[in-house]
Protein backbone atom coordinates (compact mmCIF):
# COMPACT_ATOMS: atom_id res chain seq x y z
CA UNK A 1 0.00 0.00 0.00
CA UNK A 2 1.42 3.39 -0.62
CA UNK A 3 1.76 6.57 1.33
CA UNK A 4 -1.23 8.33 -0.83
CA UNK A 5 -3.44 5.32 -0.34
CA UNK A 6 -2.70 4.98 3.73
CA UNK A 7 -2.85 8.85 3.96
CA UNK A 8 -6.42 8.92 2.48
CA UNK A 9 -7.59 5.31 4.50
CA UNK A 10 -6.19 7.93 7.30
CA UNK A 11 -7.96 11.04 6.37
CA UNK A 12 -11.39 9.06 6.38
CA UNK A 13 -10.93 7.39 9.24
CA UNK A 14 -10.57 10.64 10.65
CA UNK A 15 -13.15 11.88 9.38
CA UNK A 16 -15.59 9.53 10.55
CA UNK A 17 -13.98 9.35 13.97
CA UNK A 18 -14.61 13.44 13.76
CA UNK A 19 -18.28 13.37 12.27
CA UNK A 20 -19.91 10.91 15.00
CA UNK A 21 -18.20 13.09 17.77
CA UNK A 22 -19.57 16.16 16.44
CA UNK A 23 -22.84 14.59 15.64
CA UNK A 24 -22.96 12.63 19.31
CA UNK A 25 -21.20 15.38 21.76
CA UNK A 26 -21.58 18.72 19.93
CA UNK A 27 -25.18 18.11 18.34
CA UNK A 28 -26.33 15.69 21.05
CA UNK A 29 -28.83 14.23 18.80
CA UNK A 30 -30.39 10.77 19.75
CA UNK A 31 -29.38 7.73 17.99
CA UNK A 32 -31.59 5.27 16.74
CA UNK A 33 -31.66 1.92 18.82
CA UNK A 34 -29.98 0.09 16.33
CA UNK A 35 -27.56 2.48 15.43
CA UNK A 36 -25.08 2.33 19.01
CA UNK A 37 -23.29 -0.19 17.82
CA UNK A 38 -22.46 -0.37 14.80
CA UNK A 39 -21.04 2.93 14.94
CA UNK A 40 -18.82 1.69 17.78
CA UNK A 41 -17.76 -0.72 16.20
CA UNK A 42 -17.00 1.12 12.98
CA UNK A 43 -15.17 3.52 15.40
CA UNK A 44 -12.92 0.69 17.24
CA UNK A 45 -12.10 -0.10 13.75
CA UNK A 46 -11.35 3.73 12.67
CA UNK A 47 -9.18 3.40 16.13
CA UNK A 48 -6.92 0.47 14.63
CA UNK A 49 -6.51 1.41 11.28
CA UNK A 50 -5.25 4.61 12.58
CA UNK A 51 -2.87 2.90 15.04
CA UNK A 52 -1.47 0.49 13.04
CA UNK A 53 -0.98 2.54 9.69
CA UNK A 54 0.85 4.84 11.90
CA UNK A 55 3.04 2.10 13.67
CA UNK A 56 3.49 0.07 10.02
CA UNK A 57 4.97 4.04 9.05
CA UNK A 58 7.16 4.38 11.78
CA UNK A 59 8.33 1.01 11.57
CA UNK A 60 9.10 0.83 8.32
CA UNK A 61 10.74 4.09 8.10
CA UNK A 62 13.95 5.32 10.08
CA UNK A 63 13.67 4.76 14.16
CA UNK A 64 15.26 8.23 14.64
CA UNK A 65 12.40 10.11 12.36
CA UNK A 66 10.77 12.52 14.43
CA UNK A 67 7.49 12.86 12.61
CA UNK A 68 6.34 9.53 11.85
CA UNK A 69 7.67 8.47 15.70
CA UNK A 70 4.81 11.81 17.50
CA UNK A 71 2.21 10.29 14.20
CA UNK A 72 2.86 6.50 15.94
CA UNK A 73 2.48 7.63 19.61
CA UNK A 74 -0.14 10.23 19.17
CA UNK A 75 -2.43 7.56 17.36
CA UNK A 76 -1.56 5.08 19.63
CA UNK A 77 -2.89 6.90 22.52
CA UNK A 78 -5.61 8.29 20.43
CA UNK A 79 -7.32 4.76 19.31
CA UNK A 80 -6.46 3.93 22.98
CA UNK A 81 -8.53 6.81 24.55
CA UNK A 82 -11.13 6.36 21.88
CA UNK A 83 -11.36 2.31 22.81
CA UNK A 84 -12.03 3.24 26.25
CA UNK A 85 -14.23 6.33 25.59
CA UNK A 86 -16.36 3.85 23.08
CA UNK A 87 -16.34 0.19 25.04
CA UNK A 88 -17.47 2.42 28.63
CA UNK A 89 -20.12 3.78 26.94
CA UNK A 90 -23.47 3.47 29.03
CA UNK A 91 -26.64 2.25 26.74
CA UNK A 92 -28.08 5.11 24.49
CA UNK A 93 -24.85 6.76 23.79
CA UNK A 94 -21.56 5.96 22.05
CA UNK A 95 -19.17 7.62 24.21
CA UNK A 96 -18.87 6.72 28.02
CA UNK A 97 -16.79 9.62 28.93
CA UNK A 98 -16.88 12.95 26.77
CA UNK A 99 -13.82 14.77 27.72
CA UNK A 100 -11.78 10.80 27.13
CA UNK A 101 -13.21 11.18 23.85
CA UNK A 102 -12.27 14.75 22.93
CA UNK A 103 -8.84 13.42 24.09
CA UNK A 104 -8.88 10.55 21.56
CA UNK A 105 -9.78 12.97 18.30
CA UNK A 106 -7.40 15.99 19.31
CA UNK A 107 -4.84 12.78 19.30
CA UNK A 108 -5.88 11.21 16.47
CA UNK A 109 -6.08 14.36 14.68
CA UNK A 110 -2.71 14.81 15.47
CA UNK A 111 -1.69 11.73 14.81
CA UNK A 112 -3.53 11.96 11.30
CA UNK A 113 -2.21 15.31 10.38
CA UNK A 114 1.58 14.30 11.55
CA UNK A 115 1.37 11.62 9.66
CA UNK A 116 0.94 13.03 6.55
CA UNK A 117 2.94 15.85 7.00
CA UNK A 118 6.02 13.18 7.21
CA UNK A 119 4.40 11.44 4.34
CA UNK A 120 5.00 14.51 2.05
CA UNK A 121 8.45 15.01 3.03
CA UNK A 122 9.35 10.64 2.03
CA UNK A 123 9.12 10.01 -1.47
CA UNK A 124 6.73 7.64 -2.43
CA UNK A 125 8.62 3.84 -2.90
């Protein structure tokens, strides 16, 4: 997979991560019944991809790379926050704890936007 195809999987996994917070924490609307979990579960998986696309970049690259080492680490604690946030969620709402969640998409945002800052700077193999 190359870096433009993992840098847009990353930009929409962002942006779904970012669309159900605003929709769920800004908007507050109600979600349907059958709508809680599927959209946790599509966020877990938003959570991993993020994690590991970041880890497979900073593993691959050079250990000493300052970008793509904050893009690893700030994803990794971002999918973690947002795992926690989503899985201690009470019934009739996707996130258990608001300010854990606005924790996990500043740091996934990060991550996100880190990443693909270092992205443009390797050439594309």
């Amino acid at each position: 997979m190359g870096t433009g195809v993992r840098s847009r999987v990353l930009s929409v996994a962002l942006l779904v991560v970012a669309v159900v917070f605003f929709l769920d924490q800004l908007l507050e609307i109600d979600w349907p019944e059958g709508a809680l979990w599927p959209l946790r579960i599509v966020l877990l998986v938003a959570a991993v991809v993020v994690a590991g696309i970041a880890y497979a970049g900073w593993s691959a690259g050079e250990p000493a790379a300052t970008r793509p080492l904050v893009a690893m680490i700030t994803s990794l604690i971002g999918g973690a926050c947002l795992a926690s946030a989503v899985t201690s969620a009470d019934d009739g709402t996707v996130f258990g704890s608001s300010s854990l969640a606005s924790v996990a998409v500043v740091a996934i945002t990060f991550g996100v936007v880190t990443f693909n800052l270092a992205a443009r700077e390797t050439p594309d193999s």
